[in-house]
Protein backbone atom coordinates (compact mmCIF):
# COMPACT_ATOMS: atom_id res chain seq x y z
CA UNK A 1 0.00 0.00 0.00
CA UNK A 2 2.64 2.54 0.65
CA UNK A 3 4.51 1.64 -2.64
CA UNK A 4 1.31 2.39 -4.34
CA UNK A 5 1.16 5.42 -2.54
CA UNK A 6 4.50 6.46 -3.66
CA UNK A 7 4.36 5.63 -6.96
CA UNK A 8 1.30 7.96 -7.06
CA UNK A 9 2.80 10.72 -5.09
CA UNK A 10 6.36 10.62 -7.78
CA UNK A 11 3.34 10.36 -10.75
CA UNK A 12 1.82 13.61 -9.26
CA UNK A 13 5.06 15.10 -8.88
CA UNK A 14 6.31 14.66 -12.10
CA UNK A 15 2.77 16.17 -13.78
CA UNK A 16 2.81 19.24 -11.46
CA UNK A 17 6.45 19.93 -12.69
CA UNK A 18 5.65 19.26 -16.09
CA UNK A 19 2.49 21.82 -16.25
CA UNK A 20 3.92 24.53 -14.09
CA UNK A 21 7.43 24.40 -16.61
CA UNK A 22 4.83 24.82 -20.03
CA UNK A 23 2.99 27.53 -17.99
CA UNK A 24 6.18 29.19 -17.68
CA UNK A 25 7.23 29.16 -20.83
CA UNK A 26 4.11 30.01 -22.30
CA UNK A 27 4.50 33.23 -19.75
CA UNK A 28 8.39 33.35 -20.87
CA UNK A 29 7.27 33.42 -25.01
CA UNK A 30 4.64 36.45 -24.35
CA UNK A 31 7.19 38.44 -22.21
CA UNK A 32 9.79 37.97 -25.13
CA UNK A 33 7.25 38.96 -27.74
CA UNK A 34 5.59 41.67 -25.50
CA UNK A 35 9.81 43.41 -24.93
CA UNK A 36 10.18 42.94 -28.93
CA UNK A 37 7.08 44.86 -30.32
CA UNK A 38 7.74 47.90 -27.49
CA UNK A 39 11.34 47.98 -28.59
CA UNK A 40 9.95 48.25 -31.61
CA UNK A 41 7.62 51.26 -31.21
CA UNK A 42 9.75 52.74 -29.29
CA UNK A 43 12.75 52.65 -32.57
CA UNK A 44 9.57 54.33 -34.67
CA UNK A 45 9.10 57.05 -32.58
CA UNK A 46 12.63 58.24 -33.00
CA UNK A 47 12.01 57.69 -36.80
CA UNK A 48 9.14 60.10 -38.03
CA UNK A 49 7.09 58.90 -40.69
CA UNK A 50 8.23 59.10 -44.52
CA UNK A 51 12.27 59.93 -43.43
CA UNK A 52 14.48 57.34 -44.68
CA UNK A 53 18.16 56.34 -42.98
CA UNK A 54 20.96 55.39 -45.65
């Protein structure tokens, strides 16, 4: 009974780790994208509209 119990308690263990680590990166990929487009509007507001940099 208390290898069953272990078993289950290593099972849980392992699928708690394994959701929180996708929730993270799924958190991790929006941060990334959410830093790229503001360094991105903030490059086009040092850039006016219709000027062009050789």
């Amino acid at each position: 009974m208390n290898f069953e119990a272990g078993i289950r308690f290593i099972v849980f263990l392992i699928i708690f780790g394994v959701t929180n680590y996708l929730m993270m990166l799924r958190r991790y990929e929006k941060d990334i994208k959410k830093k790229k487009y503001l360094q991105q509007e903030k490059i086009s507001r040092l850039y006016p509209k219709g000027s062009f940099i050789f």
